[in-house]
C-alpha atoms as a PDB file:
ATOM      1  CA  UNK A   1      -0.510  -0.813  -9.378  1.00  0.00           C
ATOM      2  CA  UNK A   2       2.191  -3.546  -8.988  1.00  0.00           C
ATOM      3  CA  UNK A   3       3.713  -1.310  -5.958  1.00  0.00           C
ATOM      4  CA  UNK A   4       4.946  -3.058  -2.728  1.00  0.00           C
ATOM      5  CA  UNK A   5       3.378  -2.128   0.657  1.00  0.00           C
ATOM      6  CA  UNK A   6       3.363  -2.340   4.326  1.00  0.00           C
ATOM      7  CA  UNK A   7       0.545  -2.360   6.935  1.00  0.00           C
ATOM      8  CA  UNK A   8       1.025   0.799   9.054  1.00  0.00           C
ATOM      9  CA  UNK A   9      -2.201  -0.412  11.179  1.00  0.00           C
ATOM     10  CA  UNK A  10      -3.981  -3.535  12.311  1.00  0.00           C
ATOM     11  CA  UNK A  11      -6.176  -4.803   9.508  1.00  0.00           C
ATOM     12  CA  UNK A  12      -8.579  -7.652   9.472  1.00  0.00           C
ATOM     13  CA  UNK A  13      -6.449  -9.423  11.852  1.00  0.00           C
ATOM     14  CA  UNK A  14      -3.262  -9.282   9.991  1.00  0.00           C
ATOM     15  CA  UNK A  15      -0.528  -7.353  12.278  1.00  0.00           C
ATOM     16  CA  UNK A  16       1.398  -4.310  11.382  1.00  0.00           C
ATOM     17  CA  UNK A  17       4.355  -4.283   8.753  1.00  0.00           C
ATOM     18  CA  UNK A  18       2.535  -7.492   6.799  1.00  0.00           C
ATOM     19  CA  UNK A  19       4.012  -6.632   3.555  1.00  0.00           C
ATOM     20  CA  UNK A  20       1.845  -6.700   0.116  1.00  0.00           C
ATOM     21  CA  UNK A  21       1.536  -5.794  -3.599  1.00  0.00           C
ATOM     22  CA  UNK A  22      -1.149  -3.390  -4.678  1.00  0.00           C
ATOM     23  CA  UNK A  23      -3.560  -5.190  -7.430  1.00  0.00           C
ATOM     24  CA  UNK A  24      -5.879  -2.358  -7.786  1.00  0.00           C
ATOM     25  CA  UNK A  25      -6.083   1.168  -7.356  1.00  0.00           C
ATOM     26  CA  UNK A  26      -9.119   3.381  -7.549  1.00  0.00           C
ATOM     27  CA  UNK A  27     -10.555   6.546  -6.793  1.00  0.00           C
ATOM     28  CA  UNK A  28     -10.381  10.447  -7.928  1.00  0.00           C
ATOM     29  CA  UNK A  29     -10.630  12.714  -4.360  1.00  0.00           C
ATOM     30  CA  UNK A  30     -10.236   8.915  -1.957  1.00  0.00           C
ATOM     31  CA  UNK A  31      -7.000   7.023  -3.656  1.00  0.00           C
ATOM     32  CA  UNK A  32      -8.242   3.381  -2.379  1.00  0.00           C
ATOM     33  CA  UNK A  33      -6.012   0.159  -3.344  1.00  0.00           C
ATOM     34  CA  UNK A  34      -6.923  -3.417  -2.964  1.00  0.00           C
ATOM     35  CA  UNK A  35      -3.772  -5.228  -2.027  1.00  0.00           C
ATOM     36  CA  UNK A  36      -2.593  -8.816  -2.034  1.00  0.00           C
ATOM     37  CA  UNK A  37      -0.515 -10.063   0.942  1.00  0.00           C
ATOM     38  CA  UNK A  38       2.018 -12.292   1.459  1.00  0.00           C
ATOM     39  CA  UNK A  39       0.096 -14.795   3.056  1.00  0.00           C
ATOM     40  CA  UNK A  40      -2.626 -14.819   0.032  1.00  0.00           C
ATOM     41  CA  UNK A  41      -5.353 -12.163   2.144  1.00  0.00           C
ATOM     42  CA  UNK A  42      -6.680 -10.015  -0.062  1.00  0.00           C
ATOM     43  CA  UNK A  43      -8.177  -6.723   1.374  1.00  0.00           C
ATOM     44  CA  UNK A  44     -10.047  -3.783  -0.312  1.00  0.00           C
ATOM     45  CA  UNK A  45     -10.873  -0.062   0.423  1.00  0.00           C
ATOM     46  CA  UNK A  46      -7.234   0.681   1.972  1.00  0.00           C
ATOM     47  CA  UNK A  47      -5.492   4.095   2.022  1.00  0.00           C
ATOM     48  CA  UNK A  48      -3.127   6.149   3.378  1.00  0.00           C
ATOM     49  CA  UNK A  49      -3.946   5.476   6.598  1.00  0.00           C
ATOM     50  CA  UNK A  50      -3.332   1.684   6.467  1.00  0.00           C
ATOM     51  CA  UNK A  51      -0.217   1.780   3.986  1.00  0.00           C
ATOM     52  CA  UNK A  52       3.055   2.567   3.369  1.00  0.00           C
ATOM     53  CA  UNK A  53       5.207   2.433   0.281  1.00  0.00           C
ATOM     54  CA  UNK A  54       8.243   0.061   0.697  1.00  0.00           C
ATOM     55  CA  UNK A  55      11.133  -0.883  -1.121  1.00  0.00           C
ATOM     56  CA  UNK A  56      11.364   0.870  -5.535  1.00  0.00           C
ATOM     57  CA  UNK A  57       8.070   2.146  -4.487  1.00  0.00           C
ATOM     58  CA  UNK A  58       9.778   4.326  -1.574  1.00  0.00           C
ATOM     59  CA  UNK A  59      12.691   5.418  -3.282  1.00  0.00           C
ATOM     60  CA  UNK A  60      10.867   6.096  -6.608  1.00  0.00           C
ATOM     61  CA  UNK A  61       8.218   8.780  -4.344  1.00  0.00           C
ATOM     62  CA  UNK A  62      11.032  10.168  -2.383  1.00  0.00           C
ATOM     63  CA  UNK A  63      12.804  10.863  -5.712  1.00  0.00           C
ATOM     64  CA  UNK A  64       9.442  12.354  -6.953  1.00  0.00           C
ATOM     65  CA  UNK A  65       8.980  14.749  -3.657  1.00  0.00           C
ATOM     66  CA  UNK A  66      12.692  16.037  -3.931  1.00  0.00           C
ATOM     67  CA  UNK A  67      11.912  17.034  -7.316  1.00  0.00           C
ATOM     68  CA  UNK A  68       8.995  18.920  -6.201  1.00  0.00           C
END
């Protein structure tokens, strides 16, 4: 939670690379996040598929893979 994202697909009319902060995140085999945007849209039930990490978020899970 707290992480800052990026749309990687059209959602709910907002266009691609809207940037957001994740609010909530759920889920044990589906990781699901809520995330607030930067115009004030809220949206639920996003993955993978609709996100990307951006900014400390990015670096801090690139860190993480090179360690792995």
């Amino acid at each position: 939670m707290g992480d800052k994202v990026s749309l990687t697909a059209e959602v709910d009319g907002l266009p691609i690379g809207t940037e957001g902060k994740v609010i909530l995140a759920n889920g044990f085999n589906w990781l699901r996040y809520r995330v607030r945007f930067s115009n004030g849209t809220e949206i639920g039930d996003l993955d993978h598929r609709h996100l990307q990490p951006i900014g400390k978020t990015a670096r801090r899970l690139a860190r993480a893979a090179k360690r792995a």
